[in-house]
N, C-alpha and C. Protein backbone atom coordinates (compact mmCIF):
# COMPACT_ATOMS: atom_id res chain seq x y z
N UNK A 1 88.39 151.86 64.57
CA UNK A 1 87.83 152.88 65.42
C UNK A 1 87.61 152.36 66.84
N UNK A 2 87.17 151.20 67.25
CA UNK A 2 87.19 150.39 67.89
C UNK A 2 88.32 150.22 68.58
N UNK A 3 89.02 150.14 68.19
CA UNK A 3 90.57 150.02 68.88
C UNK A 3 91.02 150.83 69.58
N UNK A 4 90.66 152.63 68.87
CA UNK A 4 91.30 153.39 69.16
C UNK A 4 90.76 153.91 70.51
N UNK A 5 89.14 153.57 70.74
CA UNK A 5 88.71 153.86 71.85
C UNK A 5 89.27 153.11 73.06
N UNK A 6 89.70 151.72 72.73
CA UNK A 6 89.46 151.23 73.91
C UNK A 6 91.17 151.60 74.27
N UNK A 7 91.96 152.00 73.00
CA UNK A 7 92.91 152.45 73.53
C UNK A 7 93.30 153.92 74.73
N UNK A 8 92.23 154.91 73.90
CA UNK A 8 92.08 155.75 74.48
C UNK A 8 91.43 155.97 76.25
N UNK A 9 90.39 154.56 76.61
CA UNK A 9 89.76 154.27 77.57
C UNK A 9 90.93 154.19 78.62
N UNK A 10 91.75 153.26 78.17
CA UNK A 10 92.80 152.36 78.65
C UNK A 10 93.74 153.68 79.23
N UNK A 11 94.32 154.40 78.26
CA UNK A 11 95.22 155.67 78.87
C UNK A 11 93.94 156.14 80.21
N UNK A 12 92.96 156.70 79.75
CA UNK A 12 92.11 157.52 81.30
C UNK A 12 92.40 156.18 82.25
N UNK A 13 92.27 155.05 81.99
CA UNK A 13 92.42 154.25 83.34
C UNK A 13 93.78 154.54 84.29
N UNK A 14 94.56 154.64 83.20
CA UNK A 14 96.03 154.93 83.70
C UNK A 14 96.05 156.00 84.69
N UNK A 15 95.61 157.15 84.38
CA UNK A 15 95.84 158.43 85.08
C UNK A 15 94.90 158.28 86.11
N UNK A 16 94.03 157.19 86.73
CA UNK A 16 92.95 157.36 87.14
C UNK A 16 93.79 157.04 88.40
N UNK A 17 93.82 157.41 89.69
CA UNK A 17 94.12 157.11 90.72
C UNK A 17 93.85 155.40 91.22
N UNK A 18 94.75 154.99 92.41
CA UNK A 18 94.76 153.40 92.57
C UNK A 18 93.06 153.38 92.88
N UNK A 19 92.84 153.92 94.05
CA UNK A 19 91.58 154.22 94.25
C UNK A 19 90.25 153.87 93.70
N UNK A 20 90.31 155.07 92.63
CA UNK A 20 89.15 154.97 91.61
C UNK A 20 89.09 154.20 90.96
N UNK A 21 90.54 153.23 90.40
CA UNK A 21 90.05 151.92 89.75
C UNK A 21 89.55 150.97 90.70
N UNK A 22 89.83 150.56 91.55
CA UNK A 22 89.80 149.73 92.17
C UNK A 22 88.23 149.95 92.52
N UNK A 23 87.12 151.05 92.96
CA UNK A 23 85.57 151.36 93.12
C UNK A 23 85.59 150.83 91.71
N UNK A 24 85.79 151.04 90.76
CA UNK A 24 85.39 150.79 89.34
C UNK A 24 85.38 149.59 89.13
N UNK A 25 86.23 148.63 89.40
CA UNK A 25 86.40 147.18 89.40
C UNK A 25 85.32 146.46 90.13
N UNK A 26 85.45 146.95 91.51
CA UNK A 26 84.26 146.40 92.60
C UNK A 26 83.03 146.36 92.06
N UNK A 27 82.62 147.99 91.29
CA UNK A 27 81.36 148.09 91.37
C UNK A 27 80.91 147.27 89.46
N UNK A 28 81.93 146.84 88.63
CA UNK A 28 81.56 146.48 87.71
C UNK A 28 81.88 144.72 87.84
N UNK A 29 81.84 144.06 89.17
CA UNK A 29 81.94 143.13 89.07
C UNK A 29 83.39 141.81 88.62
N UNK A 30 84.43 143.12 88.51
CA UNK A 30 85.56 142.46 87.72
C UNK A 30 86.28 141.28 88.94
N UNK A 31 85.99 141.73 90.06
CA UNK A 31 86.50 140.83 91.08
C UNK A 31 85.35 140.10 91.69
N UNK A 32 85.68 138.84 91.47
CA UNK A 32 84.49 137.60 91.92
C UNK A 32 84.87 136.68 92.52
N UNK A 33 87.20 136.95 93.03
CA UNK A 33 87.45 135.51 93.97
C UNK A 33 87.42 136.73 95.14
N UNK A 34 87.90 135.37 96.10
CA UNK A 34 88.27 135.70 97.39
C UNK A 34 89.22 135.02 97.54
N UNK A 35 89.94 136.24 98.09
CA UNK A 35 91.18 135.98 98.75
C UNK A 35 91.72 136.22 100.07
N UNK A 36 92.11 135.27 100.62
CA UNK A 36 92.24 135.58 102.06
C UNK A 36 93.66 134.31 102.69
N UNK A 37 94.32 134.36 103.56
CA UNK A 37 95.31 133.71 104.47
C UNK A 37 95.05 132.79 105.43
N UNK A 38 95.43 131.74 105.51
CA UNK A 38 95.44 131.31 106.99
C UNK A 38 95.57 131.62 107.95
N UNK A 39 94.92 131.61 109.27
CA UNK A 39 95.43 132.40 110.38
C UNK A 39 95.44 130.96 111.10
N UNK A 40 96.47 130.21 111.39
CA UNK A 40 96.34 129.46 112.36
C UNK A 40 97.69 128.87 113.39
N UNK A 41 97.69 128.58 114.54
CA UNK A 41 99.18 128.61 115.15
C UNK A 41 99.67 127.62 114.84
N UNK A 42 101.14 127.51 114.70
CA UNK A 42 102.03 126.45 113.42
C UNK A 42 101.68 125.40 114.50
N UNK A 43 101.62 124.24 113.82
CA UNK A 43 101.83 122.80 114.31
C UNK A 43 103.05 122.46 115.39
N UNK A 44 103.15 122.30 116.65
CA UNK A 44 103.77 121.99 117.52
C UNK A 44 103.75 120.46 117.90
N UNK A 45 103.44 119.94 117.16
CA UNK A 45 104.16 117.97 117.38
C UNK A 45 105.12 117.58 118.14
N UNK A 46 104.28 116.39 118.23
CA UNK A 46 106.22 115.77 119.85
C UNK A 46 107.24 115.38 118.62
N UNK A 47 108.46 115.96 119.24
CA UNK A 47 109.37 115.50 118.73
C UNK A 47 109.58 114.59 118.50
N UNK A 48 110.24 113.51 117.46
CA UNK A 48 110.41 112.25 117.04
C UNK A 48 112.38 112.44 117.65
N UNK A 49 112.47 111.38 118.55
CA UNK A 49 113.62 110.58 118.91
C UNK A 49 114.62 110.29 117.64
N UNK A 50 115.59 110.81 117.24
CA UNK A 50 116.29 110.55 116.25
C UNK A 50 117.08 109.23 116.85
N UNK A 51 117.42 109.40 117.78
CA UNK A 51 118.68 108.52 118.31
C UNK A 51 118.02 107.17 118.63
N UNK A 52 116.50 106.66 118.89
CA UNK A 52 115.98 105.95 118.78
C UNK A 52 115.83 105.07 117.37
N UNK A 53 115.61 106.08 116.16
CA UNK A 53 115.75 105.38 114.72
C UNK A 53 117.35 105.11 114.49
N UNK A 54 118.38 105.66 115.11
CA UNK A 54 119.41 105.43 114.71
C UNK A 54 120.06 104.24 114.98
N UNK A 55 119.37 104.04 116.76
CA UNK A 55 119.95 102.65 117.10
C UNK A 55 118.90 101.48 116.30
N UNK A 56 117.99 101.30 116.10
CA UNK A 56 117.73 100.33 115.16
C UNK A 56 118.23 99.95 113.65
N UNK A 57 118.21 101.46 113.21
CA UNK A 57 119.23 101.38 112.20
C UNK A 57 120.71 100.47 112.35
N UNK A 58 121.50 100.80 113.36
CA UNK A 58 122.41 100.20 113.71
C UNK A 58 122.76 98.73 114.45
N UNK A 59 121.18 98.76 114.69
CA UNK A 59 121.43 97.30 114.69
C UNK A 59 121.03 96.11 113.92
N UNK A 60 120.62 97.00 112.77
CA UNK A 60 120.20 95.81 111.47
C UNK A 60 121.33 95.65 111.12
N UNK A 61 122.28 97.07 110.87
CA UNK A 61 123.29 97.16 110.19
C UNK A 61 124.28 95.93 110.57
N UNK A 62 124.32 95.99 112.51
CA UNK A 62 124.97 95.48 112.99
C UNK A 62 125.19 93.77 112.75
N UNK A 63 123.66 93.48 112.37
CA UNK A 63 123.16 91.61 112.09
C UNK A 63 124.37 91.66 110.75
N UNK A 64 123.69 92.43 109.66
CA UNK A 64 123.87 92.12 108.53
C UNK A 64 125.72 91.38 108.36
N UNK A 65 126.33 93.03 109.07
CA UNK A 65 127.94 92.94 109.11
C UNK A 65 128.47 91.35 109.73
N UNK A 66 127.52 90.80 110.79
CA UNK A 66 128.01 89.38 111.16
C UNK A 66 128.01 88.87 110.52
N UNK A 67 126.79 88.53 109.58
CA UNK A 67 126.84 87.67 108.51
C UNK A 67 127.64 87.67 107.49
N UNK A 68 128.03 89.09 107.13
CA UNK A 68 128.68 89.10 106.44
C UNK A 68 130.34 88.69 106.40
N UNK A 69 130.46 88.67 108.41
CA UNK A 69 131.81 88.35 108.59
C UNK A 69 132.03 86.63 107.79
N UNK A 70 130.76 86.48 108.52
CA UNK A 70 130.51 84.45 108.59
C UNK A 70 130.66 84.15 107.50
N UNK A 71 130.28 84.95 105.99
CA UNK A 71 130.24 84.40 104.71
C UNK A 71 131.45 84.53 104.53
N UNK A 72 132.30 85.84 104.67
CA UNK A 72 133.67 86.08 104.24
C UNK A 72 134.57 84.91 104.79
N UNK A 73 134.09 84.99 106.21
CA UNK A 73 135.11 83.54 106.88
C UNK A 73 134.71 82.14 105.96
N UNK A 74 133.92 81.94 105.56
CA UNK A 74 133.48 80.91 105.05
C UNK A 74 133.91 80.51 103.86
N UNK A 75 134.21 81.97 103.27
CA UNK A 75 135.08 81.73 101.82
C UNK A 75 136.31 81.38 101.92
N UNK A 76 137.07 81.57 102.64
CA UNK A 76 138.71 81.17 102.87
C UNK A 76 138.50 79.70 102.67
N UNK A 77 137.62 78.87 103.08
CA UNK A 77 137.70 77.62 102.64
C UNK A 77 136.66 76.76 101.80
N UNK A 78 135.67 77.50 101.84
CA UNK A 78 134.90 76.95 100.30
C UNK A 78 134.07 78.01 100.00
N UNK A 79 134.20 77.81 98.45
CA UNK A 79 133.43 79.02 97.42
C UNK A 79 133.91 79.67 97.72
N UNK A 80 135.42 80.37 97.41
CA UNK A 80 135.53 82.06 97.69
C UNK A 80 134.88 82.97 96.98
N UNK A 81 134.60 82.24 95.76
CA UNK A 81 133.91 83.58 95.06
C UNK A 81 132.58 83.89 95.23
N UNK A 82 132.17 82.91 95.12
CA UNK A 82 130.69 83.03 95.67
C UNK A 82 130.16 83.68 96.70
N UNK A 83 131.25 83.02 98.03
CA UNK A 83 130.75 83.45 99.62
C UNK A 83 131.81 84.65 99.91
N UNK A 84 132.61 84.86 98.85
CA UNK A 84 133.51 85.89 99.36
C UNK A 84 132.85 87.36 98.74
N UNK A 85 131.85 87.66 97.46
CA UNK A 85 131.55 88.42 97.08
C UNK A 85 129.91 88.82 98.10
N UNK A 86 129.15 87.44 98.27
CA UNK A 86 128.38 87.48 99.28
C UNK A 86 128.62 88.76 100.17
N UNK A 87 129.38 88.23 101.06
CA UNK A 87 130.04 88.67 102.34
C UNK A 87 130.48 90.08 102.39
N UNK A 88 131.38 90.51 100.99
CA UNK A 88 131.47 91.86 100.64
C UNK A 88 130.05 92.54 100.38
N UNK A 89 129.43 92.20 99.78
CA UNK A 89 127.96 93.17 99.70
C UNK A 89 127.52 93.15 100.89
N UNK A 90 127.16 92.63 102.17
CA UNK A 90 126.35 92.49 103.23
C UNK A 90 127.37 93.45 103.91
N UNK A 91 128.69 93.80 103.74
CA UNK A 91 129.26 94.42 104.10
C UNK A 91 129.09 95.65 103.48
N UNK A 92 129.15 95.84 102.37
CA UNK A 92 128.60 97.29 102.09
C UNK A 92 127.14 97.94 102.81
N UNK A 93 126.51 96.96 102.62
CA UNK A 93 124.87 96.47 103.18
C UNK A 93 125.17 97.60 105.09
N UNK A 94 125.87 97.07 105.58
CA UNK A 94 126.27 96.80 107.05
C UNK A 94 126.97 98.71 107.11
N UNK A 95 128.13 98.91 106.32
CA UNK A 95 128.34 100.03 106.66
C UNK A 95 127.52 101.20 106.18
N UNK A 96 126.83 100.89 105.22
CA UNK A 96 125.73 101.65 104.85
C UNK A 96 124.52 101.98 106.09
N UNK A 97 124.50 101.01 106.59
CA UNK A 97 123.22 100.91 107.65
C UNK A 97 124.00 101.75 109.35
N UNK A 98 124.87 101.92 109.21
CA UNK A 98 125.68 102.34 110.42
C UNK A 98 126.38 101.63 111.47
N UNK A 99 126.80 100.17 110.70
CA UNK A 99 128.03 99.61 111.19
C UNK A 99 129.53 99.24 110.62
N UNK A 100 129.99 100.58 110.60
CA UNK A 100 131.11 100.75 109.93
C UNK A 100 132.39 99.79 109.99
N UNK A 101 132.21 99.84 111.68
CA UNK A 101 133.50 98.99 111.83
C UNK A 101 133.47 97.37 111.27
N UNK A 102 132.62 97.02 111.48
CA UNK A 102 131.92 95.30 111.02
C UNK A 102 132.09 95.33 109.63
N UNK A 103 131.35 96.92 108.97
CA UNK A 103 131.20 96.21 107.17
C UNK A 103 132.52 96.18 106.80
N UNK A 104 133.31 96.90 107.08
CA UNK A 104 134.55 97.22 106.69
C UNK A 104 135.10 96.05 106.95
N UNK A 105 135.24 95.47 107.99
CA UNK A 105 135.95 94.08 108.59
C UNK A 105 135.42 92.82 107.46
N UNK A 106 134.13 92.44 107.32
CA UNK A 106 133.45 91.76 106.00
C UNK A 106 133.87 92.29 104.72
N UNK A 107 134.29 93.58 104.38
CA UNK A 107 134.88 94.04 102.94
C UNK A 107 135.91 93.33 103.09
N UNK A 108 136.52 93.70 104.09
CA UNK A 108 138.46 93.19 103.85
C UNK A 108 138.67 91.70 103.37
N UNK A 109 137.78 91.15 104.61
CA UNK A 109 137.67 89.29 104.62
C UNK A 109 137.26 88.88 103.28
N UNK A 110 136.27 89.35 102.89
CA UNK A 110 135.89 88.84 101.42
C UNK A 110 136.82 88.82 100.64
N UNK A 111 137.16 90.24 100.53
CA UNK A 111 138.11 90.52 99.19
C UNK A 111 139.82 89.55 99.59
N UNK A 112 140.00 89.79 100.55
CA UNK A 112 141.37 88.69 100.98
C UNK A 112 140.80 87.17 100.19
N UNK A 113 140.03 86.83 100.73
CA UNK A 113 139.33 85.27 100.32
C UNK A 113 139.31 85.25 98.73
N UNK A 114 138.47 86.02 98.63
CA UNK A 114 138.55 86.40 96.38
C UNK A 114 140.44 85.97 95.76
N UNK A 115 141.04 87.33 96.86
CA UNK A 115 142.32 87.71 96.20
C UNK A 115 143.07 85.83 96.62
N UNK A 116 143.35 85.64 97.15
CA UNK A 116 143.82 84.89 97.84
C UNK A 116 143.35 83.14 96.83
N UNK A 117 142.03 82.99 96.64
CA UNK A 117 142.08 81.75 95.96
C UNK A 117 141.98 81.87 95.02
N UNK A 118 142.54 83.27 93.63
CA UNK A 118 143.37 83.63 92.35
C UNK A 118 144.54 83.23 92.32
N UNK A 119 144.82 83.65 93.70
CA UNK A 119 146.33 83.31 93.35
C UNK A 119 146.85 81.75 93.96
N UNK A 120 146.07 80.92 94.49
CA UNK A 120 146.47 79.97 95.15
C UNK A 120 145.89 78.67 94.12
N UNK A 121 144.43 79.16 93.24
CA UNK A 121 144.01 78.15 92.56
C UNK A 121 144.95 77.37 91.46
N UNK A 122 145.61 77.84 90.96
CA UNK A 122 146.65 76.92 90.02
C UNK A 122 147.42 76.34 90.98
N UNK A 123 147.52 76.23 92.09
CA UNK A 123 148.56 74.96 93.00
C UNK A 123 147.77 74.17 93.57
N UNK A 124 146.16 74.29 92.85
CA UNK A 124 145.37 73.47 93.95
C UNK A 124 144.61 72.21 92.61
């Protein structure tokens, strides 16, 4: 019986205009947050210099790729594998960081040095 009322309650709410529920709600307490927006003017910050982070970027990149030349050169005549795989990572290291032309130049050198004392070690 219970049910059927509150079913029946429930339909009059329906037909009841937006209005009148909404006094009905207010005045029985059903609404107790608040809700409301920010009103405030968006954040206008100084611009951050991209081209400033880029050249530092590029010039870590730039260290790394030397070194990496120096290890690769270094492998052609001792430890190729060692200083030649070195040299290739600092080179990945290097074009990753935004010195393309350098890491690339340290990839090649390494891997020549690797390739190179495979095939030369049985005459040595």
């Amino acid at each position: 019986m219970a049910d059927e009322r509150k079913f029946i309650d429930h339909n009059i709410d329906v037909r009841d205009t937006n209005e009148e529920i909404m006094e009905q709600r207010i005045n029985n307490g059903d609404y107790l947050e608040e809700a409301s927006t920010e009103v405030a003017a968006p954040f206008a910050g100084p611009r951050r210099n991209e081209r400033a982070n880029t050249e530092d970027t590029e010039t870590g990149g730039r260290g790394l790729g030397y070194v990496g030349i120096a290890l690769s050169i270094l492998a052609l005549f001792v430890l190729p594998v060692l200083f030649g795989a070195a040299g290739i990572v600092l080179g990945f290291i290097a074009r990753r960081r935004g010195a393309e032309g350098i890491g690339a130049t340290a990839i090649g050198i390494g891997a020549a040095a690797i390739i190179l004392s495979l095939f030369l070690a049985p005459f040595f």
